[in-house]
PDB file of N, CA and C in Angstrom:
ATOM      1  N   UNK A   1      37.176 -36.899  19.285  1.00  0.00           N
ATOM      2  CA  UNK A   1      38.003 -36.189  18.349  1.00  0.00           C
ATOM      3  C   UNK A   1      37.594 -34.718  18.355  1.00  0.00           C
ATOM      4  N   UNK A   2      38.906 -33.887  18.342  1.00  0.00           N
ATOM      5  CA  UNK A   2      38.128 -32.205  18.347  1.00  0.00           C
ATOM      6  C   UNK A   2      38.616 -32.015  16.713  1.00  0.00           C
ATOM      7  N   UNK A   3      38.099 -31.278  16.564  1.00  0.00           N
ATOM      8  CA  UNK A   3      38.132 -30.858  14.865  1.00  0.00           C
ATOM      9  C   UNK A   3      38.009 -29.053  15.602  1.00  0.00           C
ATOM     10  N   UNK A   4      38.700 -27.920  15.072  1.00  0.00           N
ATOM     11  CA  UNK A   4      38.506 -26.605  15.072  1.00  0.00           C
ATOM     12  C   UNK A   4      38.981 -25.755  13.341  1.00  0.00           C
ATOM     13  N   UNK A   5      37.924 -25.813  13.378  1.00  0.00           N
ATOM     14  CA  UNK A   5      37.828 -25.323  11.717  1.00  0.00           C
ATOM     15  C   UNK A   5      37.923 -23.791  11.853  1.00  0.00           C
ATOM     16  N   UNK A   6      38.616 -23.001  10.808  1.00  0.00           N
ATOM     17  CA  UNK A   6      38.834 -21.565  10.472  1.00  0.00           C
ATOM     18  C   UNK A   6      37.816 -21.269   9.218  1.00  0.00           C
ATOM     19  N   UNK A   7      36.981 -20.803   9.772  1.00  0.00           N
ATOM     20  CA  UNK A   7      35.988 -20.610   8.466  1.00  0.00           C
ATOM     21  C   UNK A   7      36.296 -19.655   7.840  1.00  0.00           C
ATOM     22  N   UNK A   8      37.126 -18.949   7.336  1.00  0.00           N
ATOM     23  CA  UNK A   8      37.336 -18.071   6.811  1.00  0.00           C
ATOM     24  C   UNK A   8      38.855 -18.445   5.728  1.00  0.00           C
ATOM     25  N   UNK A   9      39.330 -19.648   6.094  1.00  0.00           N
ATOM     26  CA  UNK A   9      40.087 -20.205   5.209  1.00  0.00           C
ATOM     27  C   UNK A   9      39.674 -20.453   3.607  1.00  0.00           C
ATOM     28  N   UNK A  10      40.408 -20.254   2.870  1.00  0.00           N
ATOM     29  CA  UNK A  10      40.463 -19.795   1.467  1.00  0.00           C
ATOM     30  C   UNK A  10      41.351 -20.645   0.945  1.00  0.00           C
ATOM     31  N   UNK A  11      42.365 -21.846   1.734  1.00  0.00           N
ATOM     32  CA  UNK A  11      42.425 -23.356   1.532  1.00  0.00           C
ATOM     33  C   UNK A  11      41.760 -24.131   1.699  1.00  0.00           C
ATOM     34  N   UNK A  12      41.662 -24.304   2.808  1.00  0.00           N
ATOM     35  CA  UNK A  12      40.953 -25.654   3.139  1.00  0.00           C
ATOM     36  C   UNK A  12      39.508 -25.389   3.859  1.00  0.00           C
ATOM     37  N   UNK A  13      38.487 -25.058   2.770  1.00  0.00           N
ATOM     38  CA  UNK A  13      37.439 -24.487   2.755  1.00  0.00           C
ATOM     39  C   UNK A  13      36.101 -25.327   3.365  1.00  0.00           C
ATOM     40  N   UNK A  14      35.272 -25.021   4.620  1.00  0.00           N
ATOM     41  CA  UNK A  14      34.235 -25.817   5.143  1.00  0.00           C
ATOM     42  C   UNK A  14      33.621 -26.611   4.232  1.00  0.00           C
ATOM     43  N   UNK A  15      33.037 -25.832   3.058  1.00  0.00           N
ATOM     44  CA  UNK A  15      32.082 -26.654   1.830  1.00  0.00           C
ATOM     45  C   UNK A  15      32.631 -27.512   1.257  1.00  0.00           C
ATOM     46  N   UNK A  16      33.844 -27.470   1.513  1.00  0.00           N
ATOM     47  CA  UNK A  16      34.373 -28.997   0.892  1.00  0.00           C
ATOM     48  C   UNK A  16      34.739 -29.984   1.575  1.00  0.00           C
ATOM     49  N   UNK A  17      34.715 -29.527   3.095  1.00  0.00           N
ATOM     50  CA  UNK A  17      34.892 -30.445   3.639  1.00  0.00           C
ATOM     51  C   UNK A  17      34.200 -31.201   4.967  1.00  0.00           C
ATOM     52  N   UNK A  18      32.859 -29.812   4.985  1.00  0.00           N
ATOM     53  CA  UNK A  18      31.424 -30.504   5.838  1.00  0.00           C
ATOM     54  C   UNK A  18      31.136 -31.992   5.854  1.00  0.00           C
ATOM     55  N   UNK A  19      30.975 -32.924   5.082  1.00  0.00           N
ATOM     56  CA  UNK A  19      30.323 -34.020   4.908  1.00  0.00           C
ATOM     57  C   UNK A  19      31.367 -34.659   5.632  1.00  0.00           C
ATOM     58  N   UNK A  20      32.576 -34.797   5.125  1.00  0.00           N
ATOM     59  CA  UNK A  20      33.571 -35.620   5.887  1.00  0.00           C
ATOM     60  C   UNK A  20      33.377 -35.546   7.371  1.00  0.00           C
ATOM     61  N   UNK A  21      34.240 -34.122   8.033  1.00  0.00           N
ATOM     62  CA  UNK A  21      33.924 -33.770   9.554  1.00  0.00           C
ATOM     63  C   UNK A  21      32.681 -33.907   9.939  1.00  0.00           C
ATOM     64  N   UNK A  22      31.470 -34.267   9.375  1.00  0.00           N
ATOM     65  CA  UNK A  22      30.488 -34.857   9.866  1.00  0.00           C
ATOM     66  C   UNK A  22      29.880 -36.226  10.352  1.00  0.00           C
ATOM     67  N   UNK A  23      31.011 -36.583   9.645  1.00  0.00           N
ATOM     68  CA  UNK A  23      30.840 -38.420   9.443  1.00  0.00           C
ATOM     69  C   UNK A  23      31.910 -38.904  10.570  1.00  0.00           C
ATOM     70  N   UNK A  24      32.783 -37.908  10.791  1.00  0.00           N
ATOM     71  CA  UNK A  24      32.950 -38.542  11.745  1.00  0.00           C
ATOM     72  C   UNK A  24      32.662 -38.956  13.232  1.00  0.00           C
ATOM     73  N   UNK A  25      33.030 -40.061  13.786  1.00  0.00           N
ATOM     74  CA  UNK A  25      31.981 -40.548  15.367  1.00  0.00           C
ATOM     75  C   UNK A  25      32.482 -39.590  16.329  1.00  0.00           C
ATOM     76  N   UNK A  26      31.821 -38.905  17.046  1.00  0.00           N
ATOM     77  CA  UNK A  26      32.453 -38.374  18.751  1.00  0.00           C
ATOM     78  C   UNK A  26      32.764 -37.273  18.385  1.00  0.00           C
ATOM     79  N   UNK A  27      32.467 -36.242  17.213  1.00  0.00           N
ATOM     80  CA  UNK A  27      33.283 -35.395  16.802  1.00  0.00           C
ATOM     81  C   UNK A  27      32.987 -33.874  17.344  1.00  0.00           C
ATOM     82  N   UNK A  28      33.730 -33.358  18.457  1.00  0.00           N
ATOM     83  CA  UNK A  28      33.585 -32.350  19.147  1.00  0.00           C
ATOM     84  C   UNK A  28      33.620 -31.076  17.946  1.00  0.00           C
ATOM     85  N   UNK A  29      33.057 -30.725  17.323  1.00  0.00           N
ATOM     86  CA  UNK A  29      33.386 -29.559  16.536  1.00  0.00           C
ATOM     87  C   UNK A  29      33.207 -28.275  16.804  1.00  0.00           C
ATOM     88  N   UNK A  30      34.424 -27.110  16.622  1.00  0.00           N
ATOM     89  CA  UNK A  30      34.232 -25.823  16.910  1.00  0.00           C
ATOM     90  C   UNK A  30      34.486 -24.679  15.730  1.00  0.00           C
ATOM     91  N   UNK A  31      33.912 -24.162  15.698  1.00  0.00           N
ATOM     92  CA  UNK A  31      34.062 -23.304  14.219  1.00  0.00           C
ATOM     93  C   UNK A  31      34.252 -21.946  14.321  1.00  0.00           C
ATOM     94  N   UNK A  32      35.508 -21.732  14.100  1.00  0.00           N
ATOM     95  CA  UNK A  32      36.401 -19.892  14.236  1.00  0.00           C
ATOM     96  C   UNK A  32      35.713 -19.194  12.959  1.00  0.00           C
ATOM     97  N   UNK A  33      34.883 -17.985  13.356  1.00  0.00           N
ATOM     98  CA  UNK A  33      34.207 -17.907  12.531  1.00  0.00           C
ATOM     99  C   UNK A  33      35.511 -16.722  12.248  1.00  0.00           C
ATOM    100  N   UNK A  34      36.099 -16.112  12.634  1.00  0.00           N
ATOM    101  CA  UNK A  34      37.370 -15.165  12.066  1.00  0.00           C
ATOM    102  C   UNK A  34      38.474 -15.370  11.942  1.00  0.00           C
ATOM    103  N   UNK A  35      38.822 -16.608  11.872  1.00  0.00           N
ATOM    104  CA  UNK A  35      39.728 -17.069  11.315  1.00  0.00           C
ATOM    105  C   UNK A  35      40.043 -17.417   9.953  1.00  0.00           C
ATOM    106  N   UNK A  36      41.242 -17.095   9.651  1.00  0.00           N
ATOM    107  CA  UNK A  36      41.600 -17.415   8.347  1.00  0.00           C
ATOM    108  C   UNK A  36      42.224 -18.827   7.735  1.00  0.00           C
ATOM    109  N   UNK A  37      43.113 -19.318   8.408  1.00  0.00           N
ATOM    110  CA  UNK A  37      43.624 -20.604   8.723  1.00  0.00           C
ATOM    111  C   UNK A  37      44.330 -20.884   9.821  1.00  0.00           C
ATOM    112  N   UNK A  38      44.687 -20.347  11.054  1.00  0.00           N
ATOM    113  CA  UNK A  38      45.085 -20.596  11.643  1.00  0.00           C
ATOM    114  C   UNK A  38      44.548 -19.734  13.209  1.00  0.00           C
ATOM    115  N   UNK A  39      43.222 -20.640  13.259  1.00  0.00           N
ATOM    116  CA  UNK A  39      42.586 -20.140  14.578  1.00  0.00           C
ATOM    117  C   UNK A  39      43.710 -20.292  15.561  1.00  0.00           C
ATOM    118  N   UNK A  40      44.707 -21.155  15.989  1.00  0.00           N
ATOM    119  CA  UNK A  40      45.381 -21.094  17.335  1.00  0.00           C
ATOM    120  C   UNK A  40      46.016 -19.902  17.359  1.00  0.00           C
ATOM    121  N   UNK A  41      46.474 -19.038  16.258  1.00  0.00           N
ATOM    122  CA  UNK A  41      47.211 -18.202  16.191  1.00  0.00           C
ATOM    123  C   UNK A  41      46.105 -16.861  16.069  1.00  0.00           C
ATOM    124  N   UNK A  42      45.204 -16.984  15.340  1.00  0.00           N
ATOM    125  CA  UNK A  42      44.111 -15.769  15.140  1.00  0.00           C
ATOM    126  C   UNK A  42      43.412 -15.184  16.122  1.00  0.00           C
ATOM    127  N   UNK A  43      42.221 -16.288  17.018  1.00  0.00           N
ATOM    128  CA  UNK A  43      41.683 -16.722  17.549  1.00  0.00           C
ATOM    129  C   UNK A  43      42.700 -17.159  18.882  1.00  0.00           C
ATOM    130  N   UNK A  44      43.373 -17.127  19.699  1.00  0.00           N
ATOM    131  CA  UNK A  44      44.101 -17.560  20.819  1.00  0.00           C
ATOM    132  C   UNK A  44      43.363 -18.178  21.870  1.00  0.00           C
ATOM    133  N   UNK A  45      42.810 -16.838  22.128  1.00  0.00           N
ATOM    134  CA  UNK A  45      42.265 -17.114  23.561  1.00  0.00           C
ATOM    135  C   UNK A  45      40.988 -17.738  23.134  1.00  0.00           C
ATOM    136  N   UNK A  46      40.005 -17.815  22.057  1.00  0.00           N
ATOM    137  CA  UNK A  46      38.752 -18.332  21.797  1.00  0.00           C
ATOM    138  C   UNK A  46      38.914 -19.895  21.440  1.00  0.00           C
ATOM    139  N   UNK A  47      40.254 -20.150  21.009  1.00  0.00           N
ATOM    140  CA  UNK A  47      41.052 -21.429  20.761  1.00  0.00           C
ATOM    141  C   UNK A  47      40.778 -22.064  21.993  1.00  0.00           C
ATOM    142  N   UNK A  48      41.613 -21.762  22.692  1.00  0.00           N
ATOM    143  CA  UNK A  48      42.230 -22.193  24.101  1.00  0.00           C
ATOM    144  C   UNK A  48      41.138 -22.404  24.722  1.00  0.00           C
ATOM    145  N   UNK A  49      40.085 -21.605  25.166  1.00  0.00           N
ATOM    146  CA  UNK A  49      39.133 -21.608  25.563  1.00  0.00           C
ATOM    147  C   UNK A  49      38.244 -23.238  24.906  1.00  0.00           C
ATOM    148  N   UNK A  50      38.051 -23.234  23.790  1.00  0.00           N
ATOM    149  CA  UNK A  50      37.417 -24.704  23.355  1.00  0.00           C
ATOM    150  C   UNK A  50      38.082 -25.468  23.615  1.00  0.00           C
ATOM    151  N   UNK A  51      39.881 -25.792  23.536  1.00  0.00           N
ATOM    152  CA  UNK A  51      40.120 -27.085  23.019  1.00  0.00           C
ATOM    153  C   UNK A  51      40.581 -27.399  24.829  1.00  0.00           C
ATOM    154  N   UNK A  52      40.630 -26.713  26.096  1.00  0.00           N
ATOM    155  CA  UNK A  52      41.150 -27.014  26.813  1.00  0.00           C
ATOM    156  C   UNK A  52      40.283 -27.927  27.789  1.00  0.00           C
ATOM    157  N   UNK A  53      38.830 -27.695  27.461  1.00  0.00           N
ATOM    158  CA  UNK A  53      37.947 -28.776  28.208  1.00  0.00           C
ATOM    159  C   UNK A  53      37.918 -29.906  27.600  1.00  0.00           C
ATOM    160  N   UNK A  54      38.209 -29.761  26.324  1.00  0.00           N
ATOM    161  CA  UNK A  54      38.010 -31.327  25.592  1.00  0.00           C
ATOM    162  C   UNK A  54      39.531 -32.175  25.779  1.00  0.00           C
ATOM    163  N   UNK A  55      40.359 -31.394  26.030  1.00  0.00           N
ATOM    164  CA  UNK A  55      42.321 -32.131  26.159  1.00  0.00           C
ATOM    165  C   UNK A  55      41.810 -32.559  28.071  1.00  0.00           C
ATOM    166  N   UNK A  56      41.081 -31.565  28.723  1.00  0.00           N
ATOM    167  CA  UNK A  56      40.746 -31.800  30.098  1.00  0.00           C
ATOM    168  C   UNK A  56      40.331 -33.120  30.233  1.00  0.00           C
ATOM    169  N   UNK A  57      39.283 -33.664  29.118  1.00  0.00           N
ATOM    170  CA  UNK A  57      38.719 -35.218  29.674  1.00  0.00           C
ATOM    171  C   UNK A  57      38.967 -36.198  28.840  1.00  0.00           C
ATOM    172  N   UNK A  58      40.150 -36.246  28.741  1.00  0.00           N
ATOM    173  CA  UNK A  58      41.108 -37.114  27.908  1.00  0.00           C
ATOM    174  C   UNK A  58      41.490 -38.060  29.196  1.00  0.00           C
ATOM    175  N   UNK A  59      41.632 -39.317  28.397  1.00  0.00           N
ATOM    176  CA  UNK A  59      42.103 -40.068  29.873  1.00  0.00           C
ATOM    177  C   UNK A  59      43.509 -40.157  30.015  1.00  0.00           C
TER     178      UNK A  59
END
């Protein structure tokens, strides 16, 4: 599972939701540290860059 969190979101805020995305099994996590909520759009190329090796070894 990839999880890419916008840490800079002011909804859906890391501290509330660390424990969960932690618990989960296999969990590739990447964390946009300048993002606001929407790393694919903020963040593009630093996006793309993480999520394309992990969509790569998908079977």
């Amino acid at each position: 599972m990839f999880v890419g969190w916008a840490m800079r979101d002011g909804l859906v805020q890391w501290a509330h939701n660390r424990d969960a995305v932690s618990a989960l099994p296999n969990v590739t996590l990447v964390r946009f540290e300048n993002s606001g909520h929407a790393p694919f759009l903020e963040e593009s190329a630093a996006f793309h860059a993480a999520v394309m090796p992990f969509l790569g070894g998908l079977p």
